[in-house]
Protein backbone atom coordinates (compact mmCIF):
# COMPACT_ATOMS: atom_id res chain seq x y z
CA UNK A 1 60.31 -97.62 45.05
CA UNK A 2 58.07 -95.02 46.02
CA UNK A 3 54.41 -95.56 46.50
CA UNK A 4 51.88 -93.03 45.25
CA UNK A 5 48.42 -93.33 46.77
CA UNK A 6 46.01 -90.92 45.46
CA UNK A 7 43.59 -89.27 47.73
CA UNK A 8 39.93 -89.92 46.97
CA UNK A 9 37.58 -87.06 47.73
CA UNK A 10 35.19 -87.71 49.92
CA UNK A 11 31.69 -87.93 48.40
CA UNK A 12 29.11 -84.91 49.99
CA UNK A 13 25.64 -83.96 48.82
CA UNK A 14 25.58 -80.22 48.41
CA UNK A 15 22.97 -77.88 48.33
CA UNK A 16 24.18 -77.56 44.74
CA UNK A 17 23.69 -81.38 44.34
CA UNK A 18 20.43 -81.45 45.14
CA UNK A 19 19.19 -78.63 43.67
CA UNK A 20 20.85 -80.46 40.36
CA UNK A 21 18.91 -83.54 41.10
CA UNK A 22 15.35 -81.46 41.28
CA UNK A 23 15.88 -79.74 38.42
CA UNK A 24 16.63 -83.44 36.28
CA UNK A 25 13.51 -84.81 38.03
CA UNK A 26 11.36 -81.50 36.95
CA UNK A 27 13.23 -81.94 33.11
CA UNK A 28 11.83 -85.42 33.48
CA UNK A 29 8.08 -84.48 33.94
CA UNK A 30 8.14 -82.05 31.42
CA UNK A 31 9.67 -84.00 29.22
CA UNK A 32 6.61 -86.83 30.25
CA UNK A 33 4.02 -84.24 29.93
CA UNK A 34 5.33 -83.05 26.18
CA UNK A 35 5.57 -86.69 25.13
CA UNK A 36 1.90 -86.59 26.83
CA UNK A 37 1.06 -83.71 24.87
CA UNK A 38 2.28 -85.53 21.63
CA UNK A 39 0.42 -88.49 21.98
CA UNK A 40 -2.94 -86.39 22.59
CA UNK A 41 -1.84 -83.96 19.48
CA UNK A 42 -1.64 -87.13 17.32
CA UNK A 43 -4.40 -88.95 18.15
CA UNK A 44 -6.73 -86.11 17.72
CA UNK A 45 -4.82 -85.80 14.33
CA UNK A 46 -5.69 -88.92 13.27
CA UNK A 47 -9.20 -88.30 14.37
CA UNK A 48 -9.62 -85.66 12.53
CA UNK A 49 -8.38 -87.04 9.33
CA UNK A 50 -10.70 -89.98 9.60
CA UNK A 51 -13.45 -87.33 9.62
CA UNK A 52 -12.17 -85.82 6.55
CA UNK A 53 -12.34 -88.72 4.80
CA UNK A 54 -15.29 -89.83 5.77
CA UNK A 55 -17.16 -86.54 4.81
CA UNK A 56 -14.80 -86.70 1.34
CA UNK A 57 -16.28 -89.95 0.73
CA UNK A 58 -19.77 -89.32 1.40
CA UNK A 59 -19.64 -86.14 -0.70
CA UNK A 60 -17.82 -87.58 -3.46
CA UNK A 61 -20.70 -90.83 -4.24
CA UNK A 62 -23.28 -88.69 -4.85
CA UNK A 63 -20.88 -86.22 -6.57
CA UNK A 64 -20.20 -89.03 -9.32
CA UNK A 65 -23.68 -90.31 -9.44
CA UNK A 66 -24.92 -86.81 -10.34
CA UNK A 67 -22.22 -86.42 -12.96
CA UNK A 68 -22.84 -89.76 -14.49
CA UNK A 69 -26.46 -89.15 -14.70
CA UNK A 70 -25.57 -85.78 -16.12
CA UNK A 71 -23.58 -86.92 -19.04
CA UNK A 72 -26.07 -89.74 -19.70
CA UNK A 73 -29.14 -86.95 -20.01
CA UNK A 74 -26.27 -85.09 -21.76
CA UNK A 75 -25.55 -87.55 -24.23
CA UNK A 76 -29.20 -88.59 -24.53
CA UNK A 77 -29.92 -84.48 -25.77
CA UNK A 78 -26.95 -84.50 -28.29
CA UNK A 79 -28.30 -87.65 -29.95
CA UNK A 80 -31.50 -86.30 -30.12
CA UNK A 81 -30.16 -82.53 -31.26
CA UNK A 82 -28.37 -84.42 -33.98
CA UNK A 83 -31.02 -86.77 -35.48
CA UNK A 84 -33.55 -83.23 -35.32
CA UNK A 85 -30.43 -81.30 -37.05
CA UNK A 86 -30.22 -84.17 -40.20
């Protein structure tokens, strides 16, 4: 029997090596300071909706009460065109 051994090659850092392991480490901030980013975007999204809805709702109240009132004066003026009209 013959015996086969295979040679292992011995393990050296590069200049090429680390210049690979810089570049992952700089991928990994930027990819911490867009997920940064994201968070910040979002929140002030969500921010800014909550404004929007608050101004919706305190335009849309008095909105209603002004319509209501409105169609009540409205209604009031048809039933007395009507009875005038007879």
């Amino acid at each position: 029997m013959t015996e086969t051994t295979t040679a292992q090659a011995p393990e050296t850092v590069t200049a090429g090596a680390t210049e690979t392991e810089m570049s992952r480490e700089r991928d990994g901030e930027e990819e911490e300071t867009i997920r940064r980013q994201k968070k910040l975007e979002e929140a002030l999204e969500a921010k800014s909706l909550r404004r929007i809805m608050s101004a919706y709702l305190k335009y849309i109240y008095p909105l209603l009460v002004s319509f209501f009132l409105l169609n009540l004066s409205f209604g009031s003026l048809y039933i007395l065109v009507s009875e005038l009209t007879l």
